[in-house]
N, C-alpha and C. Protein backbone atom coordinates (compact mmCIF):
# COMPACT_ATOMS: atom_id res chain seq x y z
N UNK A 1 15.88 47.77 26.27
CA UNK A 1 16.57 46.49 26.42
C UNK A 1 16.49 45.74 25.10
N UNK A 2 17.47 44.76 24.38
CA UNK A 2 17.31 44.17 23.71
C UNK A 2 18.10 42.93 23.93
N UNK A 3 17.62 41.42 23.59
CA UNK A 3 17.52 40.46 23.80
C UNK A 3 18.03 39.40 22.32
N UNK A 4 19.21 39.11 22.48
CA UNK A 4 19.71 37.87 21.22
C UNK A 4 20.23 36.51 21.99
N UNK A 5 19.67 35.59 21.35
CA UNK A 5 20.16 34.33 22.10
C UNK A 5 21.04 33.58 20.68
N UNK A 6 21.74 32.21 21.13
CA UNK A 6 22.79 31.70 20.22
C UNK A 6 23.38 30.60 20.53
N UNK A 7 23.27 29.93 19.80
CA UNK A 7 23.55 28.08 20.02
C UNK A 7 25.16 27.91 19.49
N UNK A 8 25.95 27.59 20.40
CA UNK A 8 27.20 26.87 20.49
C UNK A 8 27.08 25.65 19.62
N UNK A 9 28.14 25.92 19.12
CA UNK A 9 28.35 24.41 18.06
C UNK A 9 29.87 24.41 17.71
N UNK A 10 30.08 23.01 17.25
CA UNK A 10 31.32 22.91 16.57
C UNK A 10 31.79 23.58 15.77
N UNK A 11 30.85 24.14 14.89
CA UNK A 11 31.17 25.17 13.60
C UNK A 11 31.49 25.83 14.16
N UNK A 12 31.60 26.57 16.01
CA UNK A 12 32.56 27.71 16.23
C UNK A 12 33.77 27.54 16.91
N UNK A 13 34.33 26.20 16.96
CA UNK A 13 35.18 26.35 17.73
C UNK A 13 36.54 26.86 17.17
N UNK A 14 37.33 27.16 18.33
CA UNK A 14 39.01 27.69 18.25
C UNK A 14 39.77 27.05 18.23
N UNK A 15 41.26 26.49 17.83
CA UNK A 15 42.10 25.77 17.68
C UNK A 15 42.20 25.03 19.23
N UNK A 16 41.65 26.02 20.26
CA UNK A 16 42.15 25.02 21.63
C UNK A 16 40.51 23.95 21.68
N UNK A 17 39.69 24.02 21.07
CA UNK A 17 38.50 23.22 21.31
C UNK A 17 37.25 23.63 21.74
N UNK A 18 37.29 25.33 22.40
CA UNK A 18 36.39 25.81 22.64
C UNK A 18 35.45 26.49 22.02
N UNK A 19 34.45 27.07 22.08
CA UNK A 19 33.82 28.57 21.25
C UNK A 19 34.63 29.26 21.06
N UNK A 20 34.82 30.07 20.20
CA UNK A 20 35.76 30.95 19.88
C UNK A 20 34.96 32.28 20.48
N UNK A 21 36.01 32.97 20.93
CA UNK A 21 35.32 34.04 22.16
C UNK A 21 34.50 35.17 21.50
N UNK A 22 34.95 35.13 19.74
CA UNK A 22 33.95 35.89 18.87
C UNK A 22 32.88 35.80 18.56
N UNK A 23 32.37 34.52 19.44
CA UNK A 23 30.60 34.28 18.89
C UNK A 23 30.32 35.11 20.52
N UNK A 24 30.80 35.05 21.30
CA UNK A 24 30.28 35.74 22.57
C UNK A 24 30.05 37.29 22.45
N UNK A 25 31.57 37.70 21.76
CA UNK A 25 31.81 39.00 21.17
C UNK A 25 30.62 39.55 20.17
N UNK A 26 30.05 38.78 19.39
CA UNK A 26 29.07 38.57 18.49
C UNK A 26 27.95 39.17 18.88
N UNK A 27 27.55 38.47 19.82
CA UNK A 27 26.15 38.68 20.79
C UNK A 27 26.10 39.50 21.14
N UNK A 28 27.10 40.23 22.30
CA UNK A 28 27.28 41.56 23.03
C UNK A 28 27.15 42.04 21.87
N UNK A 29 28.10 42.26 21.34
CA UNK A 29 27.62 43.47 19.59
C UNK A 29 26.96 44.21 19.53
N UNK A 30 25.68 43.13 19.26
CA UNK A 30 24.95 43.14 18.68
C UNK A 30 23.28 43.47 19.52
N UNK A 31 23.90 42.87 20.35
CA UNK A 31 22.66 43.55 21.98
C UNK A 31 22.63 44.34 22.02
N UNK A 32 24.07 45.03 22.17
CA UNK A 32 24.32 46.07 22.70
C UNK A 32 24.19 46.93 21.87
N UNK A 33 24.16 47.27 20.91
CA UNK A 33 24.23 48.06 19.69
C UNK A 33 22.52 47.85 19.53
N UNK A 34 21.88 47.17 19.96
CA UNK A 34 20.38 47.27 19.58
C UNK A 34 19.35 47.84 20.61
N UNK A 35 20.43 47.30 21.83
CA UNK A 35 19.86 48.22 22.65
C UNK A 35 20.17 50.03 22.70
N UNK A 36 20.82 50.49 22.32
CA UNK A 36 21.29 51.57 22.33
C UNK A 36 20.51 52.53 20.77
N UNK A 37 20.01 51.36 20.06
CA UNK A 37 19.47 52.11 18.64
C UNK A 37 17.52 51.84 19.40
N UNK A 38 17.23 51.03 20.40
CA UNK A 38 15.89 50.95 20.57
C UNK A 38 15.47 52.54 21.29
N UNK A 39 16.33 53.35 21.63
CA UNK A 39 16.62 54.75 21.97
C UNK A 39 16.59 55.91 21.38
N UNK A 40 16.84 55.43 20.28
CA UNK A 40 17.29 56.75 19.57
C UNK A 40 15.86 57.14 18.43
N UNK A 41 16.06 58.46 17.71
CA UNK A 41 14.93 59.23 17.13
C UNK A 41 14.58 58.47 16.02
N UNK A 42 13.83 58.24 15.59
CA UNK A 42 13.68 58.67 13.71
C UNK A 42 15.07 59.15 13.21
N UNK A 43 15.56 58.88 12.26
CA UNK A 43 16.46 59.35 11.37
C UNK A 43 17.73 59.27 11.70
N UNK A 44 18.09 58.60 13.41
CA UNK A 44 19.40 58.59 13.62
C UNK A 44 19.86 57.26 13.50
N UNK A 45 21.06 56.97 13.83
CA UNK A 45 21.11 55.47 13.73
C UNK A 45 22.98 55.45 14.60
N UNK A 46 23.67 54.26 14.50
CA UNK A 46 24.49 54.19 15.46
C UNK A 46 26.09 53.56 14.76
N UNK A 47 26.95 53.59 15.02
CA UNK A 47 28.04 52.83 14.72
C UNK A 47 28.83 52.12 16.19
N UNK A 48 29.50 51.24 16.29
CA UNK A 48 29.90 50.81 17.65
C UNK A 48 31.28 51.25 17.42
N UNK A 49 31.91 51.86 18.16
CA UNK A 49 33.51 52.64 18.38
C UNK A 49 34.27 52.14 19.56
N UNK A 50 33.86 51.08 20.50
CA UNK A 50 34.57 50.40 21.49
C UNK A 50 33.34 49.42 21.97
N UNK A 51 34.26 48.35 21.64
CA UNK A 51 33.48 46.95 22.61
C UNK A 51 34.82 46.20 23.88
N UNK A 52 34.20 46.18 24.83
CA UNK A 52 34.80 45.44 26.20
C UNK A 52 34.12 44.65 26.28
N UNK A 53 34.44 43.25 26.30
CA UNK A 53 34.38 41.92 26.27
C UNK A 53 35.18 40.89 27.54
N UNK A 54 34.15 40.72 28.82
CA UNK A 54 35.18 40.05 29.59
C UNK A 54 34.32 38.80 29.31
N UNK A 55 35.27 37.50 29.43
CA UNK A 55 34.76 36.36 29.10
C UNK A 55 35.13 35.90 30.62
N UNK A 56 33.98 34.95 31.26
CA UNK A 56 34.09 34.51 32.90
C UNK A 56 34.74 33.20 32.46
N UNK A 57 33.69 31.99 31.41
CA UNK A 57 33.93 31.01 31.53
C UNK A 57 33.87 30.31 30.25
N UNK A 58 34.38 29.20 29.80
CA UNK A 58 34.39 29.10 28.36
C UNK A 58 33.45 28.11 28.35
N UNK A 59 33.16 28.29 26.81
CA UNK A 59 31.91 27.62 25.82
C UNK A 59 32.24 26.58 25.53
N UNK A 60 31.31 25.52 25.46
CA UNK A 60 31.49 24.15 24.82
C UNK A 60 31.02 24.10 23.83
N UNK A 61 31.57 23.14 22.39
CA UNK A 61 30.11 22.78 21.80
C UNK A 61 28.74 22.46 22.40
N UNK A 62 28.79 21.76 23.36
CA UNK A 62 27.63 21.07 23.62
C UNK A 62 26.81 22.18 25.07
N UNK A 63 27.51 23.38 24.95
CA UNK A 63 26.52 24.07 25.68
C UNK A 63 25.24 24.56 25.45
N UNK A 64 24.27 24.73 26.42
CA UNK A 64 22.70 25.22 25.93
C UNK A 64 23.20 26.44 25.23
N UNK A 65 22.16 26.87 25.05
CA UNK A 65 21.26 28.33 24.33
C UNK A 65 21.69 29.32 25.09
N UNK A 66 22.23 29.90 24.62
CA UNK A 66 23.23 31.27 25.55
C UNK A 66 22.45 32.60 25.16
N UNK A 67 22.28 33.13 26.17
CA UNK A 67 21.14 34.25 25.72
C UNK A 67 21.96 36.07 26.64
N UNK A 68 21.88 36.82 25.54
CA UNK A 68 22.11 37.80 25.72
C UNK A 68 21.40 38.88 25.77
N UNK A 69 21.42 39.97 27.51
CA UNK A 69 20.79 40.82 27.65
C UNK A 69 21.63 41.89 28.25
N UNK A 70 20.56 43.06 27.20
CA UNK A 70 21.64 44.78 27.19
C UNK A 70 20.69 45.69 27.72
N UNK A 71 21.37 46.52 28.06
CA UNK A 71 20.70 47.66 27.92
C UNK A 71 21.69 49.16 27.66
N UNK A 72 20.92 50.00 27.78
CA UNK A 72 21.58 51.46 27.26
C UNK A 72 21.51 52.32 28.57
N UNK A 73 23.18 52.60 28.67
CA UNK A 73 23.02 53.28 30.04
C UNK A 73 23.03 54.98 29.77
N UNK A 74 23.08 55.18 28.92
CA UNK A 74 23.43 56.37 28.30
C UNK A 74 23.09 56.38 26.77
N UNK A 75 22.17 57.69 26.41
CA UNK A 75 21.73 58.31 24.78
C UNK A 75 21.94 59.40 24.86
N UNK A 76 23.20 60.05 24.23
CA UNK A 76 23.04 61.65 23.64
C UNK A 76 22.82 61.55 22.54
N UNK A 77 23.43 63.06 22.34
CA UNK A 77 23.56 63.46 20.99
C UNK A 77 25.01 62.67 19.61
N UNK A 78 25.79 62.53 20.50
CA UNK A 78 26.61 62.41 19.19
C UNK A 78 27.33 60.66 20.21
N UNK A 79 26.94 60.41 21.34
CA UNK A 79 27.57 59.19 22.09
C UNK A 79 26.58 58.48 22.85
N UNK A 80 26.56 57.04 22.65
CA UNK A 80 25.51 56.27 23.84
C UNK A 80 26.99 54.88 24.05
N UNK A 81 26.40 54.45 25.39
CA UNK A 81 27.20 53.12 25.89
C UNK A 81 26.18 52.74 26.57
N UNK A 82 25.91 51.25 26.60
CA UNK A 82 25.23 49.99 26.92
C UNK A 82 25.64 48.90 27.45
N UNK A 83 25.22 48.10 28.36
CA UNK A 83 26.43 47.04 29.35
C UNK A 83 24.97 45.96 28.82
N UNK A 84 25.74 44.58 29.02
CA UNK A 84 25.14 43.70 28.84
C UNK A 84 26.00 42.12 29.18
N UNK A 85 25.16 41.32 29.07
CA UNK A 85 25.62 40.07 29.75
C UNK A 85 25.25 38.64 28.95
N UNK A 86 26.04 37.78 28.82
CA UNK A 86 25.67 36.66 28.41
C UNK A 86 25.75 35.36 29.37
N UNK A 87 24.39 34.91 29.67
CA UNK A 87 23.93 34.13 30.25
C UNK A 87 23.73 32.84 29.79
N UNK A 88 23.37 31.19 30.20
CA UNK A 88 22.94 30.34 30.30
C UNK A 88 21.32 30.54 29.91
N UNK A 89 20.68 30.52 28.99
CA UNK A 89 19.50 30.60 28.70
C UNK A 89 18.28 29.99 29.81
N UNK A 90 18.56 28.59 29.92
CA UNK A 90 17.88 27.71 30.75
C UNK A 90 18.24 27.86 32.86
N UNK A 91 20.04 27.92 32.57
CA UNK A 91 20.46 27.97 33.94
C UNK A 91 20.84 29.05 34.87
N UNK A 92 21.03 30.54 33.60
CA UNK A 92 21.58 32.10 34.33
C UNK A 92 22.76 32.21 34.70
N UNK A 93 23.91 30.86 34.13
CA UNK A 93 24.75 31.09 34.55
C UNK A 93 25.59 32.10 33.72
N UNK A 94 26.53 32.51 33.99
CA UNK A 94 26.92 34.22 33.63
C UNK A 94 28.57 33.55 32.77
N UNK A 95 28.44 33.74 31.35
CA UNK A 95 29.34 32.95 30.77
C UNK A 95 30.33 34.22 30.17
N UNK A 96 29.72 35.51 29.85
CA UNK A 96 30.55 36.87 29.55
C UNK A 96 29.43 38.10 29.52
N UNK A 97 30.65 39.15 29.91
CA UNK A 97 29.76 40.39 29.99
C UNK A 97 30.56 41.42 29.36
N UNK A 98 30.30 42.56 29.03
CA UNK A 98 30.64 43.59 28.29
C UNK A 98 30.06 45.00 28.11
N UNK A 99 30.47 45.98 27.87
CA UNK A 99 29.87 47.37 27.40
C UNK A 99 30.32 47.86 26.00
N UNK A 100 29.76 48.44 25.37
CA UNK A 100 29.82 49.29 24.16
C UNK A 100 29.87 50.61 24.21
N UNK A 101 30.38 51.52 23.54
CA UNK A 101 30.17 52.86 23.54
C UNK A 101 30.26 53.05 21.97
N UNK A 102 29.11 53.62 21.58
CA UNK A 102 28.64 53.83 19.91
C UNK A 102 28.58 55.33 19.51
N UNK A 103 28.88 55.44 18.13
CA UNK A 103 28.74 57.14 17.77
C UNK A 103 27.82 57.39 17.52
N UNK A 104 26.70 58.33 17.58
CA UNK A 104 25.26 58.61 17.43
C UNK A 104 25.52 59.01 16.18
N UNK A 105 24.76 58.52 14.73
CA UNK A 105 25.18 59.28 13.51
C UNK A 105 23.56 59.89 13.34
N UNK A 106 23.51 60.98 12.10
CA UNK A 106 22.48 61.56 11.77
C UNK A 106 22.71 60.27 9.86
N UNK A 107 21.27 59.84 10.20
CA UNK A 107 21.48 58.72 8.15
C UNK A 107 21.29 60.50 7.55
N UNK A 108 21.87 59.89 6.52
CA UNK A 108 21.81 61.01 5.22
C UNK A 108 20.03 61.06 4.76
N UNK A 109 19.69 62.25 3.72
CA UNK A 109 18.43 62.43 3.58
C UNK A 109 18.21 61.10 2.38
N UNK A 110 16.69 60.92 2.56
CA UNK A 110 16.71 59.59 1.70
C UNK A 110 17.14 58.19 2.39
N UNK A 111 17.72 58.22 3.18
CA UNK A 111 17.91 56.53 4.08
C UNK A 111 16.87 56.07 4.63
């Protein structure tokens, strides 16, 4: 499992006034992609090749601490995918959720 939280602010909003749905997009990412590398060997590492992003409800500036949790539903060899959710930090309320599916890479010698 891996765990990123993230404070809404004006600095993200979108021309209509809201968060822009890329700081949500952001989070999942980045969960998700960490959850899926807290899996893997020594020496491998990951690239993300599809993110699904459903957004339930929109962001305010002035919303709490939005906290994002993943996990990895799947680790092979050359493919892993991870689902995860972004929550209300303080309240649980469920603001977007998403899955990833990442390419398992081998780092080159020396990385």
């Amino acid at each position: 499992m891996a765990v990123f939280e993230g404070e809404p602010g004006e600095h993200l909003l979108n021309p209509m006034g809201t968060v822009h749905g890329g700081f949500l997009a952001t989070l999942l990412d980045s969960a998700l992609g960490s959850a899926v590398l807290t899996m893997l060997a020594p020496g491998r590492t990951y690239t993300t090749v599809q993110l699904g992003v459903h957004l339930v409800r929109p962001v305010l500036p002035d919303t709490p601490t939005l906290r994002c949790e993943a996990t990895a539903v799947h680790v092979g060899r050359t493919t892993a995918t991870a689902q995860g959710h972004v929550v209300g930090a303080a309240d649980g309320r469920l603001y977007a959720h998403g899955t990833a599916t990442c390419a398992v890479l081998t780092l080159p010698a020396g990385s």
